[in-house]
C-alpha atoms as a PDB file:
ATOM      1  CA  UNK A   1     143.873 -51.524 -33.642  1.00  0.00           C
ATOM      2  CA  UNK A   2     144.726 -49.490 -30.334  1.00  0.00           C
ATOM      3  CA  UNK A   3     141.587 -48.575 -28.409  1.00  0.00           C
ATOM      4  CA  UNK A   4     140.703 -44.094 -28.881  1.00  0.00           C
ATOM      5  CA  UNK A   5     138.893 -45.144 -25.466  1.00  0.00           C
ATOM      6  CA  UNK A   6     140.437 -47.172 -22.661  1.00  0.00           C
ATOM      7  CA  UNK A   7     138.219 -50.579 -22.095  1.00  0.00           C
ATOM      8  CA  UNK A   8     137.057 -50.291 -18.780  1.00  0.00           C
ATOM      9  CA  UNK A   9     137.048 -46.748 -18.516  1.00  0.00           C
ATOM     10  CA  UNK A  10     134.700 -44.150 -17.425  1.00  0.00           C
ATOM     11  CA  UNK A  11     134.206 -42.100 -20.760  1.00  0.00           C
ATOM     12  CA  UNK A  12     133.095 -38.595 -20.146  1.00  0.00           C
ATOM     13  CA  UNK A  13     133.994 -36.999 -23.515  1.00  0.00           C
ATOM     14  CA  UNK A  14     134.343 -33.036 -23.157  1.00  0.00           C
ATOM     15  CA  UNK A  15     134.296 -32.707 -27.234  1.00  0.00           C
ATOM     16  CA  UNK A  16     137.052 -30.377 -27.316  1.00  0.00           C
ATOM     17  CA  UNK A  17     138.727 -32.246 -29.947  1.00  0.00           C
ATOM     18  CA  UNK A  18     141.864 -31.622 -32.211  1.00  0.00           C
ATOM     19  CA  UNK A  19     144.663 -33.511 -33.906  1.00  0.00           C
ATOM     20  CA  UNK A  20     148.003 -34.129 -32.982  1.00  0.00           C
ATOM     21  CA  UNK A  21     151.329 -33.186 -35.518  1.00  0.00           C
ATOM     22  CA  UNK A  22     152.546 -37.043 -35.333  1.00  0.00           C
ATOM     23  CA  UNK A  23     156.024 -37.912 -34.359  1.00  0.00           C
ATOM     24  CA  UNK A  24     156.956 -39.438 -31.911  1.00  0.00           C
ATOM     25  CA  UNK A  25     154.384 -40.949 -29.409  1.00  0.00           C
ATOM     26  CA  UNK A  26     154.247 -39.604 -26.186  1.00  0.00           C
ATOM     27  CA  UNK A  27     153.007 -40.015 -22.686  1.00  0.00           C
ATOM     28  CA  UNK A  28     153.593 -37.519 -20.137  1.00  0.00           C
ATOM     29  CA  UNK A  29     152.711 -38.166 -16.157  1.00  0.00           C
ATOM     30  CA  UNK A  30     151.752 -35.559 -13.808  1.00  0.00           C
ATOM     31  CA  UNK A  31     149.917 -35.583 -10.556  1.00  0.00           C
ATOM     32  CA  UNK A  32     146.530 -33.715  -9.422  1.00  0.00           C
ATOM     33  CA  UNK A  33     148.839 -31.395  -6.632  1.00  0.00           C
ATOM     34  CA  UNK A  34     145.679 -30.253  -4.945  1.00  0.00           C
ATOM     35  CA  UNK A  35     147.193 -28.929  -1.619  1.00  0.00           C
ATOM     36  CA  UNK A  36     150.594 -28.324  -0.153  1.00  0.00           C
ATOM     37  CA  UNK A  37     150.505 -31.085   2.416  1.00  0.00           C
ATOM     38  CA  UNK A  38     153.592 -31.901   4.375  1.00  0.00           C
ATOM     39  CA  UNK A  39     154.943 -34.623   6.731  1.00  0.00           C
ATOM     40  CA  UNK A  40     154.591 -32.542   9.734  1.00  0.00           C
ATOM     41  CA  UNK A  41     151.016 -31.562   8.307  1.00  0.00           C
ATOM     42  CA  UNK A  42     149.754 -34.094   5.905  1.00  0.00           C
ATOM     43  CA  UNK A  43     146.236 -33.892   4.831  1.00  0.00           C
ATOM     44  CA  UNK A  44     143.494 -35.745   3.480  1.00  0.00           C
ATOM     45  CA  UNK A  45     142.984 -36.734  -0.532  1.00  0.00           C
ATOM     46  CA  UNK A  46     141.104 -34.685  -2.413  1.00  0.00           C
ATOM     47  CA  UNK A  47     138.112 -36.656  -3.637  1.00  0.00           C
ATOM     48  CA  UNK A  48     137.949 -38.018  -6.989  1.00  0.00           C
ATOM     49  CA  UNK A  49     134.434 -36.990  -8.384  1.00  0.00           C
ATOM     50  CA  UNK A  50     135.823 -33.606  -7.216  1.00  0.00           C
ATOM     51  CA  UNK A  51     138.473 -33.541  -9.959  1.00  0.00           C
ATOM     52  CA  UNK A  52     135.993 -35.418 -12.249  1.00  0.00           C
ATOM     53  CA  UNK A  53     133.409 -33.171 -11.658  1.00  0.00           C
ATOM     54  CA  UNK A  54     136.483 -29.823 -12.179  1.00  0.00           C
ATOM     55  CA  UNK A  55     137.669 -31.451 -15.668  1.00  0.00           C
ATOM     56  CA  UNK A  56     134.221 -31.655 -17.049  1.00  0.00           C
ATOM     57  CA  UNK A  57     133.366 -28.339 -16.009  1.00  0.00           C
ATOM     58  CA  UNK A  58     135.268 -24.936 -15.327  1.00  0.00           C
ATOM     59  CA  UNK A  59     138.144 -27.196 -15.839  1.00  0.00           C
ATOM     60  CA  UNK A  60     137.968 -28.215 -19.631  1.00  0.00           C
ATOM     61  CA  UNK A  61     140.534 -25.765 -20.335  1.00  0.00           C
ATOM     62  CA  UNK A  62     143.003 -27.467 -18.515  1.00  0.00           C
ATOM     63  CA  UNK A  63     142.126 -31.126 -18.925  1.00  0.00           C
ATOM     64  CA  UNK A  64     144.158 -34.491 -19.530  1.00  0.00           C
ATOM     65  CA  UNK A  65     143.411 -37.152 -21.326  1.00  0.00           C
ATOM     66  CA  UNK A  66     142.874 -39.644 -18.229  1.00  0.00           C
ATOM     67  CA  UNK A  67     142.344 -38.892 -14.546  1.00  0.00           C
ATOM     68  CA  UNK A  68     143.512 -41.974 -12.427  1.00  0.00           C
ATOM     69  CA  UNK A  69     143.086 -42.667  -8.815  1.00  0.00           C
ATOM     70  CA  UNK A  70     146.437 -44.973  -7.972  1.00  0.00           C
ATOM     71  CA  UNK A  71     144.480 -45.973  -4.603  1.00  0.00           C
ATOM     72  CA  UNK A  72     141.353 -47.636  -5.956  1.00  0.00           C
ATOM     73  CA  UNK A  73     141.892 -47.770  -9.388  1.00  0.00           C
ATOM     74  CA  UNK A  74     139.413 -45.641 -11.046  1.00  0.00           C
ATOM     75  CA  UNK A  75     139.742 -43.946 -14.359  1.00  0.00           C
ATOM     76  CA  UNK A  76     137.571 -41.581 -16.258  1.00  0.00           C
ATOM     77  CA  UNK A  77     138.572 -40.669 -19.853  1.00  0.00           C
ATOM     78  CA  UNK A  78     137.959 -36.917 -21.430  1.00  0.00           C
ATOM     79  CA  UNK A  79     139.255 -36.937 -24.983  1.00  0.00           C
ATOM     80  CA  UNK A  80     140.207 -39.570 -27.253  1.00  0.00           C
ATOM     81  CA  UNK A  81     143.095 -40.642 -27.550  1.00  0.00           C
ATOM     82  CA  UNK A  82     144.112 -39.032 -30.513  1.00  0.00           C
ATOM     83  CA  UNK A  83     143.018 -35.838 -29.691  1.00  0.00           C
ATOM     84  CA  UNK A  84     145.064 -33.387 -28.207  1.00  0.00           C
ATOM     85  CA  UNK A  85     144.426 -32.556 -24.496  1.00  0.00           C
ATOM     86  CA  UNK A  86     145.912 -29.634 -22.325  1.00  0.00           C
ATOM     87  CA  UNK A  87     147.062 -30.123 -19.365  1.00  0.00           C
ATOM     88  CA  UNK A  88     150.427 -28.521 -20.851  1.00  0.00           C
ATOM     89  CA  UNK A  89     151.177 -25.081 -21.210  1.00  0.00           C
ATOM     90  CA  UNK A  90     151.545 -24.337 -25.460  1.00  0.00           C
ATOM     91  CA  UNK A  91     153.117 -20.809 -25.826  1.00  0.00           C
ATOM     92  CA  UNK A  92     152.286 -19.272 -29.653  1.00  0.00           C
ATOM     93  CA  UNK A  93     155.145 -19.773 -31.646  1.00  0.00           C
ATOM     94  CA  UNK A  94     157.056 -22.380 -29.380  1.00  0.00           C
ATOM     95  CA  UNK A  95     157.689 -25.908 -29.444  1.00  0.00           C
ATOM     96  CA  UNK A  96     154.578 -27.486 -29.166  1.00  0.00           C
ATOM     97  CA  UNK A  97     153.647 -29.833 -26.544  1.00  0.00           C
ATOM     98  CA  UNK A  98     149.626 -30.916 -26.301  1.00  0.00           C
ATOM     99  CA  UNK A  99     150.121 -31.943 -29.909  1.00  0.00           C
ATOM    100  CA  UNK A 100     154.069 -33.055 -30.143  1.00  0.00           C
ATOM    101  CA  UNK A 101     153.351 -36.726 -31.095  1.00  0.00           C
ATOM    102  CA  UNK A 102     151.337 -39.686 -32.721  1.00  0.00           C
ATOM    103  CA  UNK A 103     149.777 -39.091 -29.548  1.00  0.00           C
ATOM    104  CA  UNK A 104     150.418 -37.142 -26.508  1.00  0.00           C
ATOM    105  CA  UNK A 105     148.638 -39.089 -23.746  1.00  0.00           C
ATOM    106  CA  UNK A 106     148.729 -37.249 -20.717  1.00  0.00           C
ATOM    107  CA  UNK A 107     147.708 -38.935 -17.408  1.00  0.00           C
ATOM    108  CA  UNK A 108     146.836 -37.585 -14.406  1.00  0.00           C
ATOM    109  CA  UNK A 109     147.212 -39.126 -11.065  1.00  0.00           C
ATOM    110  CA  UNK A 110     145.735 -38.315  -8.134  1.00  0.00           C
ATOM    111  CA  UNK A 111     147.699 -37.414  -5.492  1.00  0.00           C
ATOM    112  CA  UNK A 112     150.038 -35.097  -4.033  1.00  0.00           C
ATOM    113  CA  UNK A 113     152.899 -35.460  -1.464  1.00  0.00           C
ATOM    114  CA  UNK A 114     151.872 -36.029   1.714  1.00  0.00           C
ATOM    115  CA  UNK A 115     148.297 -36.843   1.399  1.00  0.00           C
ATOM    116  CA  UNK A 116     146.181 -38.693   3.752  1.00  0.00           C
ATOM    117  CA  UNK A 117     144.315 -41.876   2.469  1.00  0.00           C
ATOM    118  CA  UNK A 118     142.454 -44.512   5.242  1.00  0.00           C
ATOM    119  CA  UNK A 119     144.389 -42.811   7.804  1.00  0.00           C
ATOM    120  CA  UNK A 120     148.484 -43.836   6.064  1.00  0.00           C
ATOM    121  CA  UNK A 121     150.383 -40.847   4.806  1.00  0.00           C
ATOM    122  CA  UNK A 122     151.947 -41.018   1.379  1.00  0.00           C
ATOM    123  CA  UNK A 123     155.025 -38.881   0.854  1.00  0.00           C
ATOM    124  CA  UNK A 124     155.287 -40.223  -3.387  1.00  0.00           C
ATOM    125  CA  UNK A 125     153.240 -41.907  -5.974  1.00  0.00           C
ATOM    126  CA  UNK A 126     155.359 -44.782  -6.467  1.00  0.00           C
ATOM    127  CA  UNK A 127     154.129 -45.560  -2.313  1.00  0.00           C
ATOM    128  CA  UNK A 128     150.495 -45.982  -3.161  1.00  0.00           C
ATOM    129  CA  UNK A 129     148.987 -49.308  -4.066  1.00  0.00           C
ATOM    130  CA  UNK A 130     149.194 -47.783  -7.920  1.00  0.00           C
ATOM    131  CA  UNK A 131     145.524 -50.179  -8.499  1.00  0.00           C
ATOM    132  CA  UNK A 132     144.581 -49.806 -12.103  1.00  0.00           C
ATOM    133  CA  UNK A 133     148.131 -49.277 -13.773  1.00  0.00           C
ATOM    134  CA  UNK A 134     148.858 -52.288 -15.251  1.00  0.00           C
ATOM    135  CA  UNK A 135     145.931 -51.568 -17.087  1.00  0.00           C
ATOM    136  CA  UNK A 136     146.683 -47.921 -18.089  1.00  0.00           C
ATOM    137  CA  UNK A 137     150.364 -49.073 -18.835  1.00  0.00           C
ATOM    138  CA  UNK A 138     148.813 -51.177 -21.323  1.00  0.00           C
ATOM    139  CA  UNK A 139     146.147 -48.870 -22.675  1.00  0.00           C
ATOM    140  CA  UNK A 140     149.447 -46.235 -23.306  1.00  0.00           C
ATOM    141  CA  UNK A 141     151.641 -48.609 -24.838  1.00  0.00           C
ATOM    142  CA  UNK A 142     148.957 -50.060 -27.703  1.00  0.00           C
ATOM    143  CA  UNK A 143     149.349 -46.539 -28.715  1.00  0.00           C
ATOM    144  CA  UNK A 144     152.822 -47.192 -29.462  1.00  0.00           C
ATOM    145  CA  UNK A 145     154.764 -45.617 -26.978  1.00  0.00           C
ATOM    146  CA  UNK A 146     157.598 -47.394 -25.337  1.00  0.00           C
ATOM    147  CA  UNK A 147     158.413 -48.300 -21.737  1.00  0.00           C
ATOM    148  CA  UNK A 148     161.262 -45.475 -21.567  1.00  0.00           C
ATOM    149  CA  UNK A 149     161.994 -42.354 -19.874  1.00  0.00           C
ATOM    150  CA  UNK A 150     164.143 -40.762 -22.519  1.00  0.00           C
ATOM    151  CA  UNK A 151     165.025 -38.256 -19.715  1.00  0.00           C
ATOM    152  CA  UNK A 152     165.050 -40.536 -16.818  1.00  0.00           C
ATOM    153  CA  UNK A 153     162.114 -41.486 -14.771  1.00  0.00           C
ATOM    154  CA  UNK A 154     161.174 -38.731 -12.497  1.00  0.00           C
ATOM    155  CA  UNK A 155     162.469 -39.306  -8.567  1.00  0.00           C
ATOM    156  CA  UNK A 156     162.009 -35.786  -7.232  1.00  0.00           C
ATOM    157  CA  UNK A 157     160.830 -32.556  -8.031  1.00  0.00           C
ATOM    158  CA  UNK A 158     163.377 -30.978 -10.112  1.00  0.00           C
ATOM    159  CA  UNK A 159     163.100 -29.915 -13.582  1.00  0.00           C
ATOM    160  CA  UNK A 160     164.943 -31.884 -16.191  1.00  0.00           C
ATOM    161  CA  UNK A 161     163.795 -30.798 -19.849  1.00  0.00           C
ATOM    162  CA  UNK A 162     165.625 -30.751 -23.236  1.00  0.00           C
ATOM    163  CA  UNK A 163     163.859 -29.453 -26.106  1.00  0.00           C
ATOM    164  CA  UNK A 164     165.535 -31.663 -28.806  1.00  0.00           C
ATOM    165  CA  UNK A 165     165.106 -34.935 -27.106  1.00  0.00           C
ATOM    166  CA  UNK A 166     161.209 -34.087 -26.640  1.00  0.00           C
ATOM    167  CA  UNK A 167     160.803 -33.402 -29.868  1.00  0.00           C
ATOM    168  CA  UNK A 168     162.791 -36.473 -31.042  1.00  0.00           C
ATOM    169  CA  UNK A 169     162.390 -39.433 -28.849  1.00  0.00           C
ATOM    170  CA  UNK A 170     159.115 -41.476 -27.851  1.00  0.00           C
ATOM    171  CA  UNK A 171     158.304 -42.647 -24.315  1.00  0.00           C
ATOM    172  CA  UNK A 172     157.256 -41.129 -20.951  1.00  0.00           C
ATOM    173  CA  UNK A 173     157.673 -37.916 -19.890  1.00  0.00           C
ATOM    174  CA  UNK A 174     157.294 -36.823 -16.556  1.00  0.00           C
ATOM    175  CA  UNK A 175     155.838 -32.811 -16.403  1.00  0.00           C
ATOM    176  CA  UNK A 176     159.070 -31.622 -15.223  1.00  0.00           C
ATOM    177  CA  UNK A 177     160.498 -32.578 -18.268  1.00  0.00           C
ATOM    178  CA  UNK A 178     158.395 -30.461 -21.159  1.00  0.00           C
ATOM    179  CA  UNK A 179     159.523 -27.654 -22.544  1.00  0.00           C
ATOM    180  CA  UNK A 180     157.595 -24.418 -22.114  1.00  0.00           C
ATOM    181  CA  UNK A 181     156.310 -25.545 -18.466  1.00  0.00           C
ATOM    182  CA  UNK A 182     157.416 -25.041 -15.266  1.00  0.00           C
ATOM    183  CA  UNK A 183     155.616 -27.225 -13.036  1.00  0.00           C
ATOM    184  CA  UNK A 184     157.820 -30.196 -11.642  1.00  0.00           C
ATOM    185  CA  UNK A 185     155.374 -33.057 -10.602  1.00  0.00           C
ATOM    186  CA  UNK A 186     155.017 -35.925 -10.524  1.00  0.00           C
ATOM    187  CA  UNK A 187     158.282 -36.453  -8.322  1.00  0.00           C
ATOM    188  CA  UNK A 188     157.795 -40.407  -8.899  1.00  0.00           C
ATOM    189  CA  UNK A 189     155.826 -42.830 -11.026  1.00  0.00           C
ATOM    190  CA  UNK A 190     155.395 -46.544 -10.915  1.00  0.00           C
ATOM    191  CA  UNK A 191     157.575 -48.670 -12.789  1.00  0.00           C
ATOM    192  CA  UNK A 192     156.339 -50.383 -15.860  1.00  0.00           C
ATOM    193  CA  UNK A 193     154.530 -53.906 -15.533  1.00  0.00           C
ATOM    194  CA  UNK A 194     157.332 -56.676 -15.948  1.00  0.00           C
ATOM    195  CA  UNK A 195     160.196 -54.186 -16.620  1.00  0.00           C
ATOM    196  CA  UNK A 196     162.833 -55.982 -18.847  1.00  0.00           C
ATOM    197  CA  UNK A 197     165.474 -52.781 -18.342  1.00  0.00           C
ATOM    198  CA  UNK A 198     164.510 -50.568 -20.974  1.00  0.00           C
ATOM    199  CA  UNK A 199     163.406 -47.843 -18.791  1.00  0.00           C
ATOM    200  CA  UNK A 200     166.251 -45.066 -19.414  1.00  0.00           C
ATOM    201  CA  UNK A 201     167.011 -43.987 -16.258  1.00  0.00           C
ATOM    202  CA  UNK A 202     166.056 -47.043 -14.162  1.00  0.00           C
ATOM    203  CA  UNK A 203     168.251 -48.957 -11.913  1.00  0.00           C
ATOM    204  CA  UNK A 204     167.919 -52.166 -12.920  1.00  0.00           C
ATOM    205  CA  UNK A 205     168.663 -55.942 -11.124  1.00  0.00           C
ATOM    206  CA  UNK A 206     169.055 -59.111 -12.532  1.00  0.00           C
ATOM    207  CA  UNK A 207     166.771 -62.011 -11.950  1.00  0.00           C
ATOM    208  CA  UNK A 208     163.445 -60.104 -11.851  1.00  0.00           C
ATOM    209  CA  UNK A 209     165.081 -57.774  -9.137  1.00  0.00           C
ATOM    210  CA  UNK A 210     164.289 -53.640  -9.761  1.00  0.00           C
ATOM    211  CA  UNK A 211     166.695 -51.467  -7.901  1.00  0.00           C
ATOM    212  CA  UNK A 212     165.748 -47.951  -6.573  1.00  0.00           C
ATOM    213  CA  UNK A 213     167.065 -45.289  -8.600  1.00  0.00           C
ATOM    214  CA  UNK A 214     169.263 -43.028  -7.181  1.00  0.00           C
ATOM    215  CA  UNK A 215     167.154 -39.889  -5.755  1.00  0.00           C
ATOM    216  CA  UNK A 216     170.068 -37.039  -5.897  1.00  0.00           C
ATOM    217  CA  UNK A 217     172.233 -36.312  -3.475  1.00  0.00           C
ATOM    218  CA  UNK A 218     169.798 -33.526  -1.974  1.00  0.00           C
ATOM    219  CA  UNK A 219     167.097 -35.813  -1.446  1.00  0.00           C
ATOM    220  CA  UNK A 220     169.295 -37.388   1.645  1.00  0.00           C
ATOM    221  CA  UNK A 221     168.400 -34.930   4.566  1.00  0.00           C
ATOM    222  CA  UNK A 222     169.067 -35.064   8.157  1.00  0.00           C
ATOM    223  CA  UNK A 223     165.251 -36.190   9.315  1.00  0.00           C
ATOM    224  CA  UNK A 224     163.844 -37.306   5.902  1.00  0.00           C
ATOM    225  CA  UNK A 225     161.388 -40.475   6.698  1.00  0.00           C
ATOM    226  CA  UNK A 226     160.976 -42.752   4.126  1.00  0.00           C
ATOM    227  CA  UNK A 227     160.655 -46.612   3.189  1.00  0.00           C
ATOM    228  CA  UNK A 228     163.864 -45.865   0.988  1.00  0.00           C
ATOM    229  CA  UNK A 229     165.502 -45.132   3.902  1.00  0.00           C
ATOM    230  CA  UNK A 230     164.610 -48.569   5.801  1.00  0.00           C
ATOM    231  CA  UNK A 231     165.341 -50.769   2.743  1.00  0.00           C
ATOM    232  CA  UNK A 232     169.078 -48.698   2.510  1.00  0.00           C
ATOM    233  CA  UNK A 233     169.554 -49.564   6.443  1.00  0.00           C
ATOM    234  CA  UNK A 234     168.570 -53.363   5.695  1.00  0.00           C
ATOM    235  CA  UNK A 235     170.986 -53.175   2.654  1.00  0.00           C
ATOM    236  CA  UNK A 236     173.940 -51.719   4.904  1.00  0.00           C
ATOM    237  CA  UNK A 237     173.638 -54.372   7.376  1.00  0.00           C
ATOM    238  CA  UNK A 238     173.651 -56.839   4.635  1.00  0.00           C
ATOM    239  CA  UNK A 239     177.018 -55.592   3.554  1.00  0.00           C
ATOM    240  CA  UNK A 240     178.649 -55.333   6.767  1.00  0.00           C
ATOM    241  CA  UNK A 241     178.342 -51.598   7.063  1.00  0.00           C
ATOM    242  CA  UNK A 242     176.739 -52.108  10.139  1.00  0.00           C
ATOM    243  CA  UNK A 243     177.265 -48.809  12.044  1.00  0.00           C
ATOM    244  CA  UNK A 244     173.767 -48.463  14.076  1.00  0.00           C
ATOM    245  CA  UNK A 245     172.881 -48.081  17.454  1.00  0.00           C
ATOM    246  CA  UNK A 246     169.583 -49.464  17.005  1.00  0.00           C
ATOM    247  CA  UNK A 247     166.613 -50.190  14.500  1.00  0.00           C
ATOM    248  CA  UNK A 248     165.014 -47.651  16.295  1.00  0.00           C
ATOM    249  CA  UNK A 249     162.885 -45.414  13.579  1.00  0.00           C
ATOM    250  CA  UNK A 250     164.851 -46.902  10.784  1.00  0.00           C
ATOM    251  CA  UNK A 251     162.615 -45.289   8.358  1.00  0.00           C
ATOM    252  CA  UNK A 252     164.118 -41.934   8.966  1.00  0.00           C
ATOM    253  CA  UNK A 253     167.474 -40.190   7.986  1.00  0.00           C
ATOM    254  CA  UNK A 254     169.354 -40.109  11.081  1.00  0.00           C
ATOM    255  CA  UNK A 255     173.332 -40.365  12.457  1.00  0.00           C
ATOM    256  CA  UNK A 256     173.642 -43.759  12.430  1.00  0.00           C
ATOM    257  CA  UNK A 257     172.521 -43.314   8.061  1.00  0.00           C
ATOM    258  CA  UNK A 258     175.554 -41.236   8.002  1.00  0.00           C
ATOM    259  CA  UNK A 259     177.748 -43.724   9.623  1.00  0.00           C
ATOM    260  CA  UNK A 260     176.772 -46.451   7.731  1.00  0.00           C
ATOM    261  CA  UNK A 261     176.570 -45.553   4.455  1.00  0.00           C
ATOM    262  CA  UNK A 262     180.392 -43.585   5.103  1.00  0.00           C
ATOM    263  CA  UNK A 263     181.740 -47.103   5.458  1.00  0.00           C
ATOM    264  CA  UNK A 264     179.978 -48.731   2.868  1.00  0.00           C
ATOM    265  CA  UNK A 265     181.699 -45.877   0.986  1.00  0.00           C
ATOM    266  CA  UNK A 266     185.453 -46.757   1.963  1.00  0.00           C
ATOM    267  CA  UNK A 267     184.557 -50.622   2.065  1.00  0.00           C
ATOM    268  CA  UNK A 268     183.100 -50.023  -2.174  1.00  0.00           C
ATOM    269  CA  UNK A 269     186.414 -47.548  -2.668  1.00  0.00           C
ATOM    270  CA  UNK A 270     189.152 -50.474  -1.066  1.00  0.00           C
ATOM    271  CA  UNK A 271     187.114 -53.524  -2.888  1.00  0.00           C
ATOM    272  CA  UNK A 272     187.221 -51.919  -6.127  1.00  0.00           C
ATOM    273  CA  UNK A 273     190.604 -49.642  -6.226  1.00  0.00           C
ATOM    274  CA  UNK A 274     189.145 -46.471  -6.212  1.00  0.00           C
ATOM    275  CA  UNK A 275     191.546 -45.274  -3.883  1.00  0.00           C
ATOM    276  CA  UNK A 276     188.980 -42.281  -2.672  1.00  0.00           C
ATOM    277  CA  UNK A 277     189.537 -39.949   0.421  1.00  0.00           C
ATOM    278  CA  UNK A 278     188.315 -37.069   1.688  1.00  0.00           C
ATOM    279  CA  UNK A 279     184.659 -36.125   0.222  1.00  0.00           C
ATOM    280  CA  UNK A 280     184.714 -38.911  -2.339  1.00  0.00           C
ATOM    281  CA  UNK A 281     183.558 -41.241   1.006  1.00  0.00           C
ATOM    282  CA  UNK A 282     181.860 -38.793   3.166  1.00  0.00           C
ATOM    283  CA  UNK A 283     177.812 -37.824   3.478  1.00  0.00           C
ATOM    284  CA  UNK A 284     175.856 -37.609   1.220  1.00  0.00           C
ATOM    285  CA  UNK A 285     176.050 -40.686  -1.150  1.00  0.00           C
ATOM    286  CA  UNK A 286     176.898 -40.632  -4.886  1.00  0.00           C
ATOM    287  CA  UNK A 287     175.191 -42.079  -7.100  1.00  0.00           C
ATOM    288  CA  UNK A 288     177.807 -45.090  -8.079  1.00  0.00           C
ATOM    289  CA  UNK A 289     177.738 -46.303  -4.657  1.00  0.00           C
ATOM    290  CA  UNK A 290     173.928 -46.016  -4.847  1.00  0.00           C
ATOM    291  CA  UNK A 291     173.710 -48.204  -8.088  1.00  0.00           C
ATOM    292  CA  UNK A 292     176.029 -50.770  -6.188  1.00  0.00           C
ATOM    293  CA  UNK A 293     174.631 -50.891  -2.887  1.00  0.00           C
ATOM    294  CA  UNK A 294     171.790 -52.206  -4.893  1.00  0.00           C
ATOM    295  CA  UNK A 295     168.789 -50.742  -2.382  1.00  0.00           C
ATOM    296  CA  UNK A 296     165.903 -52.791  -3.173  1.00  0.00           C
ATOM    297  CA  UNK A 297     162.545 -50.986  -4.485  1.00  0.00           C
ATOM    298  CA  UNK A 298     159.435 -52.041  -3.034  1.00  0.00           C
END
């Protein structure tokens, strides 16, 4: 029988308990967003007991099931886990969401874009050392809910939601994707210990290999700096599409990018008969020459 409390743990128990409707089980992911840090002005984590402290006190009304530090770990539990929680917003009369499962397990990382932890930067969650997930992962999934994103696995910070297939289908859910609410973290999550492909809306390698998704064509901006962005330049070379001046700040969106990934473009067009001109091989890239250039994740 699952665990109501995750072994190992911190269990500070709030007592605001009610049931769930059953259904599907769920888990949905969302991040602490304390500040609006960004590259130019990152700043520094907000401290754990500080969100501890805020859930167990002025806070209750708003409060997840688990808060998780990805950077050391640490988790402290504040309902069982098949209570409801409510870190979602319910309206009256809608389609309920705290309560829309078997269980509704909503995590809570902390983090937010661009904060500052033993003086490294973190633009996304998926960056951090993630300590303590293959543990949660576990914890979630003796609950019953499946290692799939049943509307993709968040890689930015748009909204994606579709009331049917949350009330239908079990798995994750990022925030972005529940009805009724309009925030749109947690922009990334870490991938599920030993993968086997079933994530909807993961890239996926063969061998053991795990492919970055692709991130929307937005996300490729003139001066975006990123580890994505290194790997793709290392994966460009490797093809032959070899257009750089240097290695110079490879980590960051630059000319050379554009160059680049243009003839990897016409070189995946010619090899496969696509016959594509004009926009079809031009800046930004799409998403099946993303898939194919096969871009490594971390």
């Amino acid at each position: 029988m699952a665990d109501l409390w995750m072994p190992g743990a911190e269990r500070l128990d709030i007592r605001d308990h009610a049931p769930t409707d059953g259904g599907p089980a769920k888990a949905v992911a969302h991040i602490t967003w304390d500040k609006n840090a960004t590259e130019a002005k990152p700043q520094a984590l907000v401290p754990y007991d500080r969100l501890r402290t805020y859930f167990t006190g002025g806070g209750k009304g708003v409060a997840p099931h688990v808060l998780w530090d990805p950077f050391d770990g640490k988790i402290c539990q504040f309902v069982p886990a098949t209570s409801r929680s409510k870190s979602l917003a319910d309206e009256a009369g809608g389609t309920r969401t705290n309560r829309a499962g078997s269980v509704v397990l909503q995590i809570e990382a902390l983090f937010f874009p661009w904060c500052v932890v033993g003086g490294k930067a973190y633009e996304s969650l998926q960056d951090t050392p993630c300590e303590g997930w293959d543990a949660l992962h576990a914890w979630v999934k003796s609950w019953g809910v499946p290692d799939v994103w049943p509307l993709g696995r968040p890689t930015d910070f748009s909204s994606h939601r579709d009331e049917e297939v949350w009330r239908s289908r079990a798995g994750w859910y990022a925030h972005a994707q529940v009805p009724e609410n309009t925030h749109q973290d947690p922009g990334s999550w870490p991938r599920f210990p030993q993968d086997d492909g079933g994530g909807e809306g993961d890239a996926r390698g063969g061998a053991g290999k795990t492919y970055e998704p692709f991130p929307g064509a937005a996300w490729f901006t003139a001066g975006r700096r990123s580890a994505i962005v290194a790997r793709m330049h290392d994966r460009l070379v490797a093809v032959g599409c070899d257009r750089y001046r240097s290695s110079t700040g490879k980590d960051t969106l630059g000319s050379g990018d554009i160059a680049s990934y243009e003839a990897w473009q016409r070189k995946y067009s010619a090899d496969h008969g696509k016959g594509w001109t004009g926009s079809a091989v031009t800046w930004p890239p799409g998403k099946e020459t993303w898939d194919a250039l096969k871009v490594p994740e971390k």
